[in-house]
PDB file of N, CA and C in Angstrom:
ATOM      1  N   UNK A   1     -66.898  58.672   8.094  1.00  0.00           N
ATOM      2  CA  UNK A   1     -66.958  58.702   9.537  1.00  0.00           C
ATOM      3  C   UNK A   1     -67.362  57.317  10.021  1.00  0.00           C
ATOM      4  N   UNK A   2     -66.424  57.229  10.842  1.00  0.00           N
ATOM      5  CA  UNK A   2     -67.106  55.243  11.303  1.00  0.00           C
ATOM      6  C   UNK A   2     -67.550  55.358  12.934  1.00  0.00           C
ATOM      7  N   UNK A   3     -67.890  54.373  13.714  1.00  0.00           N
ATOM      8  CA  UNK A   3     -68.786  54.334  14.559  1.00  0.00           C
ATOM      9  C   UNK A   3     -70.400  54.852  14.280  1.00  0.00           C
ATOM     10  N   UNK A   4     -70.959  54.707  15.828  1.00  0.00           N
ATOM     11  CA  UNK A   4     -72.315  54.765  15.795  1.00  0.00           C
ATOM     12  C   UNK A   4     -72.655  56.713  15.873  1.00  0.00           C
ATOM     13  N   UNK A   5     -73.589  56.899  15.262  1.00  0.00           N
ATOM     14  CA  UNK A   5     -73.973  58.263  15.269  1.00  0.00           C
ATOM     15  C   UNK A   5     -74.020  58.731  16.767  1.00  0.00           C
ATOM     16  N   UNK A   6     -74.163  60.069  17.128  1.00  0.00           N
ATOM     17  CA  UNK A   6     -73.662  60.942  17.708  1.00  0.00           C
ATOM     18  C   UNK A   6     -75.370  61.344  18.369  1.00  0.00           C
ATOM     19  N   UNK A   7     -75.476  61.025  19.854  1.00  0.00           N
ATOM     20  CA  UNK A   7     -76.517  61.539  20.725  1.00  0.00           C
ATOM     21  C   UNK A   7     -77.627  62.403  20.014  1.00  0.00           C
ATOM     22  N   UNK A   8     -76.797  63.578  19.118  1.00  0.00           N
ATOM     23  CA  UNK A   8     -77.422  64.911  18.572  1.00  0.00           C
ATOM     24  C   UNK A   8     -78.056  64.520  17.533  1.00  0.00           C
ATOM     25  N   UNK A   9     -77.431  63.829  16.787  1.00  0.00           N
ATOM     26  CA  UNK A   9     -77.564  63.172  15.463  1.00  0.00           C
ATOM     27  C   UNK A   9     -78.741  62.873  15.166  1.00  0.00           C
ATOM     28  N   UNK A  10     -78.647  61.750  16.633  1.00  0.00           N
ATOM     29  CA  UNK A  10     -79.693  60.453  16.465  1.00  0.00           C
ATOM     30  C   UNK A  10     -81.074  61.117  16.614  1.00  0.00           C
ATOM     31  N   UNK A  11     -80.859  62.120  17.565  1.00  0.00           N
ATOM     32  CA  UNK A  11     -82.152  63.060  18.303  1.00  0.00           C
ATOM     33  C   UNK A  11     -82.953  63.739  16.901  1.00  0.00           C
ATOM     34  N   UNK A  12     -81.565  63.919  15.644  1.00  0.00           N
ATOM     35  CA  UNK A  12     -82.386  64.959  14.974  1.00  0.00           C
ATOM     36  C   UNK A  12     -83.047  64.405  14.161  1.00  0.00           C
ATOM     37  N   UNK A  13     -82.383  63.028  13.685  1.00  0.00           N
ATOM     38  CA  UNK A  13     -82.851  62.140  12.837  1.00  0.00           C
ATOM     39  C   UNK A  13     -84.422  61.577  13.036  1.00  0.00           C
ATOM     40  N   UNK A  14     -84.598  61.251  14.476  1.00  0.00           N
ATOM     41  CA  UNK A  14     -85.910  61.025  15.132  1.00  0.00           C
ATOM     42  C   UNK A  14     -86.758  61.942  14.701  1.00  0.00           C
ATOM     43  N   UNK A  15     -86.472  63.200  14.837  1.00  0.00           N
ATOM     44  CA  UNK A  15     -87.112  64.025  14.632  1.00  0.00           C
ATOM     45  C   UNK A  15     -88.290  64.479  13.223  1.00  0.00           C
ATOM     46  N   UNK A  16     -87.510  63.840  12.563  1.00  0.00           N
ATOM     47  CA  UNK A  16     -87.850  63.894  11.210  1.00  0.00           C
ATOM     48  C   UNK A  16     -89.244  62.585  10.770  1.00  0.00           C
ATOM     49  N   UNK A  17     -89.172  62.013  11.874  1.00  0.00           N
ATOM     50  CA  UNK A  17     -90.996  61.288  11.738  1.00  0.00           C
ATOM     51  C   UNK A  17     -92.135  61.880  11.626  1.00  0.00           C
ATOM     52  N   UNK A  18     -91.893  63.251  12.103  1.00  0.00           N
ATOM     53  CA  UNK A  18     -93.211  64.400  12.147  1.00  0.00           C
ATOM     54  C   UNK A  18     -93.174  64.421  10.933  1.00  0.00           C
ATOM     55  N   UNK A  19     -92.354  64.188   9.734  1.00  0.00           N
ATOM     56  CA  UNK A  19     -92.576  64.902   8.513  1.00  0.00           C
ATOM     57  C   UNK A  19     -92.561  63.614   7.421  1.00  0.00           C
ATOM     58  N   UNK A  20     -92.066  62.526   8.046  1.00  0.00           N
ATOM     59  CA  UNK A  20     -92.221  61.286   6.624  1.00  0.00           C
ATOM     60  C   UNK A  20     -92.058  59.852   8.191  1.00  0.00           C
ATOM     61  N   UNK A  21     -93.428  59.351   9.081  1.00  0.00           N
ATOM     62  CA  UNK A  21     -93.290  58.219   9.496  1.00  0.00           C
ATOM     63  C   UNK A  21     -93.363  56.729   8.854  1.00  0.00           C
ATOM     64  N   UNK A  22     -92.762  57.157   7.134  1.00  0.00           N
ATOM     65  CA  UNK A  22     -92.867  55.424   7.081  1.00  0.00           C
ATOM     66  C   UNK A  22     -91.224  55.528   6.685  1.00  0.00           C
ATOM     67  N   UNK A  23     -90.018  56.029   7.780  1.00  0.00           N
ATOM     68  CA  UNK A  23     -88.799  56.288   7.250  1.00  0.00           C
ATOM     69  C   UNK A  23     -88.486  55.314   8.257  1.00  0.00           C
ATOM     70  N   UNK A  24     -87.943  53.847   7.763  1.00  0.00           N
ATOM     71  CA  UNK A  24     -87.330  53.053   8.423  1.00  0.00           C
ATOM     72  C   UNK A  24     -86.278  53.243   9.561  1.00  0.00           C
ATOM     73  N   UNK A  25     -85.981  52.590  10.431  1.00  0.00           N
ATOM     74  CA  UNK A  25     -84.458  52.678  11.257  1.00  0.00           C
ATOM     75  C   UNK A  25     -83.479  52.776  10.630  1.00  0.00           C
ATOM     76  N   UNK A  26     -83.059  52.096   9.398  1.00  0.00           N
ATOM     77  CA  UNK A  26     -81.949  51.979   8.627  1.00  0.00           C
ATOM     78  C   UNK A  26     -81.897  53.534   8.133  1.00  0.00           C
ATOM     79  N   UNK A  27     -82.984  53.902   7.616  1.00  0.00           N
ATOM     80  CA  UNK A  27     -82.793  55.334   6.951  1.00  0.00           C
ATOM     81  C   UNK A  27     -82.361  56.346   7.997  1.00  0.00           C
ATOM     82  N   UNK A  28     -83.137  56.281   9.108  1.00  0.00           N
ATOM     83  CA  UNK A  28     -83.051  57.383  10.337  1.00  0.00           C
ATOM     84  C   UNK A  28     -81.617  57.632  10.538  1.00  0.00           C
ATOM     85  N   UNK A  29     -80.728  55.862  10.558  1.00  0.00           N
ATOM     86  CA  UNK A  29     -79.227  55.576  11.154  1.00  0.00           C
ATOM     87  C   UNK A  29     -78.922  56.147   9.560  1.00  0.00           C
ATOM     88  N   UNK A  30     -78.951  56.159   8.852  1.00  0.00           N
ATOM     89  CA  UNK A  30     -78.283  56.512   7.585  1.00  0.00           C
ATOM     90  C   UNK A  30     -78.293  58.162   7.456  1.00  0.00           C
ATOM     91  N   UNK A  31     -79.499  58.630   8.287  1.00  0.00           N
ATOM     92  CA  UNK A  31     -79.154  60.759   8.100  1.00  0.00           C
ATOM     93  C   UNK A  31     -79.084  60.664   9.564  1.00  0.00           C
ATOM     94  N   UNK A  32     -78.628  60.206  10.298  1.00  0.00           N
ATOM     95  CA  UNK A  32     -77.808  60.289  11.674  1.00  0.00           C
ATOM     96  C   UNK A  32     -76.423  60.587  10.981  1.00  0.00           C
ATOM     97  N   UNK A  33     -75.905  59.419  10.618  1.00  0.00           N
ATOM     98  CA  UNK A  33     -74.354  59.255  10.125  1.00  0.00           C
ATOM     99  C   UNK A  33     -73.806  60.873   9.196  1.00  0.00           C
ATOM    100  N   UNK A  34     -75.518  60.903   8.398  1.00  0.00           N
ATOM    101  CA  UNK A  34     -74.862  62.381   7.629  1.00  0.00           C
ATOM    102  C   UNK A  34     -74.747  63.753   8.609  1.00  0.00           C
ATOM    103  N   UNK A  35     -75.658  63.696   9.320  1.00  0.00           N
ATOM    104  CA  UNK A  35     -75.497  64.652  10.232  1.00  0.00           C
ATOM    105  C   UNK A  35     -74.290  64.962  10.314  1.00  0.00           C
ATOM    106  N   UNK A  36     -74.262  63.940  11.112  1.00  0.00           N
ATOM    107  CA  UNK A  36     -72.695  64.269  11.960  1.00  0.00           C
ATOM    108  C   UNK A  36     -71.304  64.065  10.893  1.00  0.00           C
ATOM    109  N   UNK A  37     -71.899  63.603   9.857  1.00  0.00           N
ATOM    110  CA  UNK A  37     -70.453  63.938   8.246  1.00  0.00           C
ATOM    111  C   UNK A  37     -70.459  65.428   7.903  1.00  0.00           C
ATOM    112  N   UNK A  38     -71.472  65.824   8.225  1.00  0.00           N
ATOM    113  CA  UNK A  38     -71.925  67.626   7.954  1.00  0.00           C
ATOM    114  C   UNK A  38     -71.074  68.155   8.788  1.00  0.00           C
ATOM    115  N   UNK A  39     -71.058  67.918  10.453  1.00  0.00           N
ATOM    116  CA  UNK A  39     -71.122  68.136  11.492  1.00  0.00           C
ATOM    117  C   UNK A  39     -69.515  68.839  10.984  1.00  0.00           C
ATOM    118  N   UNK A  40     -69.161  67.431  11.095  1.00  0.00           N
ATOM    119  CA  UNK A  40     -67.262  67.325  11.289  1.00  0.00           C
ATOM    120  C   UNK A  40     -67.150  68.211  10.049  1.00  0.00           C
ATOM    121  N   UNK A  41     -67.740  68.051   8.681  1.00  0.00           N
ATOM    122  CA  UNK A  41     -67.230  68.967   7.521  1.00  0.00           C
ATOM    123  C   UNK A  41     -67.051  70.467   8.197  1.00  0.00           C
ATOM    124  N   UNK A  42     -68.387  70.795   8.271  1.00  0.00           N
ATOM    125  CA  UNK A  42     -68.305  72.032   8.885  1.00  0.00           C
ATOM    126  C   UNK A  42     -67.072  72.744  10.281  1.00  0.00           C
ATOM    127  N   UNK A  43     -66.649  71.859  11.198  1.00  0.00           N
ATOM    128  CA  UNK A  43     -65.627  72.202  11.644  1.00  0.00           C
ATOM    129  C   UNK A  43     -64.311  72.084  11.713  1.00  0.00           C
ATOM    130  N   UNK A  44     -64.090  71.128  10.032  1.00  0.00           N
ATOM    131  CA  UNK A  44     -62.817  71.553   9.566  1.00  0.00           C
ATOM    132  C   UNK A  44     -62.671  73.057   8.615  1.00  0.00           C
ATOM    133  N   UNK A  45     -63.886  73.676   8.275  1.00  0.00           N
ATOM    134  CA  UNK A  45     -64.280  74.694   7.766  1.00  0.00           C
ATOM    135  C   UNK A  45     -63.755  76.132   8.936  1.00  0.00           C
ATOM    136  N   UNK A  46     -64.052  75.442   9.988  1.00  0.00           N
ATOM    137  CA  UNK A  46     -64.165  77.027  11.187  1.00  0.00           C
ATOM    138  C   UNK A  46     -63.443  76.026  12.425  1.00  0.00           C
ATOM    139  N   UNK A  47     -62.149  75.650  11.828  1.00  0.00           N
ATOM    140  CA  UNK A  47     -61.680  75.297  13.481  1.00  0.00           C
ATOM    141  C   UNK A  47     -61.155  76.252  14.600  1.00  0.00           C
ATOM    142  N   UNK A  48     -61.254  77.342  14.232  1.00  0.00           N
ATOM    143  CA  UNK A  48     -61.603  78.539  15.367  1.00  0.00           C
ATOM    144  C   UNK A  48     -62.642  78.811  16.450  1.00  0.00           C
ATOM    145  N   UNK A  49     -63.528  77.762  15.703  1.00  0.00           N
ATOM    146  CA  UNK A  49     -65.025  78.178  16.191  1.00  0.00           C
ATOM    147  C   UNK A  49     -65.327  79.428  15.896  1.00  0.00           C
ATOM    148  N   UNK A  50     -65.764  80.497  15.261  1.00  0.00           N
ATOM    149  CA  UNK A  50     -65.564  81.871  15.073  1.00  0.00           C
ATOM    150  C   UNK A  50     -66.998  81.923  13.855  1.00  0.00           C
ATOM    151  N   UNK A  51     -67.739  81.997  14.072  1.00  0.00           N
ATOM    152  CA  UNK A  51     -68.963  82.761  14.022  1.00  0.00           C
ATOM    153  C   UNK A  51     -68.586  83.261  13.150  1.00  0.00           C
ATOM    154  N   UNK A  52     -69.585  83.154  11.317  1.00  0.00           N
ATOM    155  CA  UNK A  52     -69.625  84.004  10.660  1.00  0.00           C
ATOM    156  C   UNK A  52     -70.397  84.780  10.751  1.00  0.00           C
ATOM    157  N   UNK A  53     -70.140  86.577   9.990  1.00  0.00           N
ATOM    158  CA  UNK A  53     -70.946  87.519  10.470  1.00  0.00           C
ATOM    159  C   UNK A  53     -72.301  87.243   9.746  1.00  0.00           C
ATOM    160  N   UNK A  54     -73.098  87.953   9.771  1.00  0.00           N
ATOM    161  CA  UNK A  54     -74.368  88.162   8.992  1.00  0.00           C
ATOM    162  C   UNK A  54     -74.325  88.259   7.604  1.00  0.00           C
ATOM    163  N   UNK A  55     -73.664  88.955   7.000  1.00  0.00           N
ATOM    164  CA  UNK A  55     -73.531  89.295   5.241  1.00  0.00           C
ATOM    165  C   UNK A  55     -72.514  88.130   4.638  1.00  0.00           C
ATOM    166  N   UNK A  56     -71.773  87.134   5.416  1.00  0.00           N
ATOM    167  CA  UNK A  56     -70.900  86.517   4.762  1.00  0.00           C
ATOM    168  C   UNK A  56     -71.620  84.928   4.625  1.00  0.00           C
ATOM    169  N   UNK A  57     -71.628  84.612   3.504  1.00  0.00           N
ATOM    170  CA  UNK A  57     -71.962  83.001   3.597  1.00  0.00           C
ATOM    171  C   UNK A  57     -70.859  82.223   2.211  1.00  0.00           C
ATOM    172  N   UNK A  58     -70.944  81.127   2.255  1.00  0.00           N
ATOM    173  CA  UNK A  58     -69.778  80.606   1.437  1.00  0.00           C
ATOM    174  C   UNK A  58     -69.934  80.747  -0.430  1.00  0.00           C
ATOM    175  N   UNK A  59     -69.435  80.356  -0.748  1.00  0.00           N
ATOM    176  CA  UNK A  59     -69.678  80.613  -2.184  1.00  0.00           C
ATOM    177  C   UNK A  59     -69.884  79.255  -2.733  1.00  0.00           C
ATOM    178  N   UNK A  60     -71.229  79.586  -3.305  1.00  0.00           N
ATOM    179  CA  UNK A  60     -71.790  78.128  -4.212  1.00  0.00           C
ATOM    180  C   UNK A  60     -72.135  78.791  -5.792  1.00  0.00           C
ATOM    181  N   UNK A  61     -72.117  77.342  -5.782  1.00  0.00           N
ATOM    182  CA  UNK A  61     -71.945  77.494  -7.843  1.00  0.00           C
ATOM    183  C   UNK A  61     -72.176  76.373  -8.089  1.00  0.00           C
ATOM    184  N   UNK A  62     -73.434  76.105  -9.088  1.00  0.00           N
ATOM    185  CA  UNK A  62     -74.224  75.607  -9.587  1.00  0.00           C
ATOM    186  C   UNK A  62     -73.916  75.562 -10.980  1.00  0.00           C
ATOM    187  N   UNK A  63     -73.433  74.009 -11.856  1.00  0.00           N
ATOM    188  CA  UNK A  63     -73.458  74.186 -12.771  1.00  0.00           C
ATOM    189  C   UNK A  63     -74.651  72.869 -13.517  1.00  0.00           C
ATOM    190  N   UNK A  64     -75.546  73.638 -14.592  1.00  0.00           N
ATOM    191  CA  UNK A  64     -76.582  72.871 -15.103  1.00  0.00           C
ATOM    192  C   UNK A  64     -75.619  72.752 -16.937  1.00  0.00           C
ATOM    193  N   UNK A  65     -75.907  71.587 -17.135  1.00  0.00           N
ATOM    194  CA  UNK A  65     -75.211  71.391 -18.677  1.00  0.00           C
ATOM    195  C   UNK A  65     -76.533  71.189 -19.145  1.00  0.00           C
ATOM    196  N   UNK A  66     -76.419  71.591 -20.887  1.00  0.00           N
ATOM    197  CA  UNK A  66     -77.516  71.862 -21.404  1.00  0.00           C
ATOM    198  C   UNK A  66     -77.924  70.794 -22.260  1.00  0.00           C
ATOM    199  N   UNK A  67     -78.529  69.526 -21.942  1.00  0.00           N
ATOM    200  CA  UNK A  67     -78.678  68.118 -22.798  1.00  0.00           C
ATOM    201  C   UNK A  67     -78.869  68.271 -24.359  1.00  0.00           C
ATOM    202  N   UNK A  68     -79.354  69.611 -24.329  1.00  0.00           N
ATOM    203  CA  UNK A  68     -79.485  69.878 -26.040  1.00  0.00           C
ATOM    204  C   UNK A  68     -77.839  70.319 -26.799  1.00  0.00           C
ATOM    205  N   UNK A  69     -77.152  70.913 -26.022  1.00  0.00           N
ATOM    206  CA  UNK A  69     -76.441  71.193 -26.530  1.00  0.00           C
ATOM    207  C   UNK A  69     -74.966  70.342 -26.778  1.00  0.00           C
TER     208      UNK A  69
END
């Protein structure tokens, strides 16, 4: 995603000083940018806009390899 982060972004990114204030500008602009990479992922996911119900969420899968083996 190119240009400058997104009003919402920037707001949420700020936000996140309550929980770690020695997080530089560069970092803040750096999970701004992801935000809104989430943002857009997510609504090539539901370009309906259409609300998933309650019982449905996506399918994840986790794979751990076993260093011993």
């Amino acid at each position: 995603m190119s240009g400058d982060p997104s009003e919402l972004a920037r707001a949420l990114a700020a936000g996140m000083h309550r929980f770690d204030a020695r997080l530089t500008p560069e970092q803040l602009d750096r999970i701004a940018r992801g935000i809104d990479e989430q943002r857009a992922l997510g609504a090539q996911l539901a370009p309906k806009k259409k609300p998933l119900a309650n019982g449905v969420e996506p399918l994840t899968a986790v794979r751990v390899d076993d260093p011993g083996a």
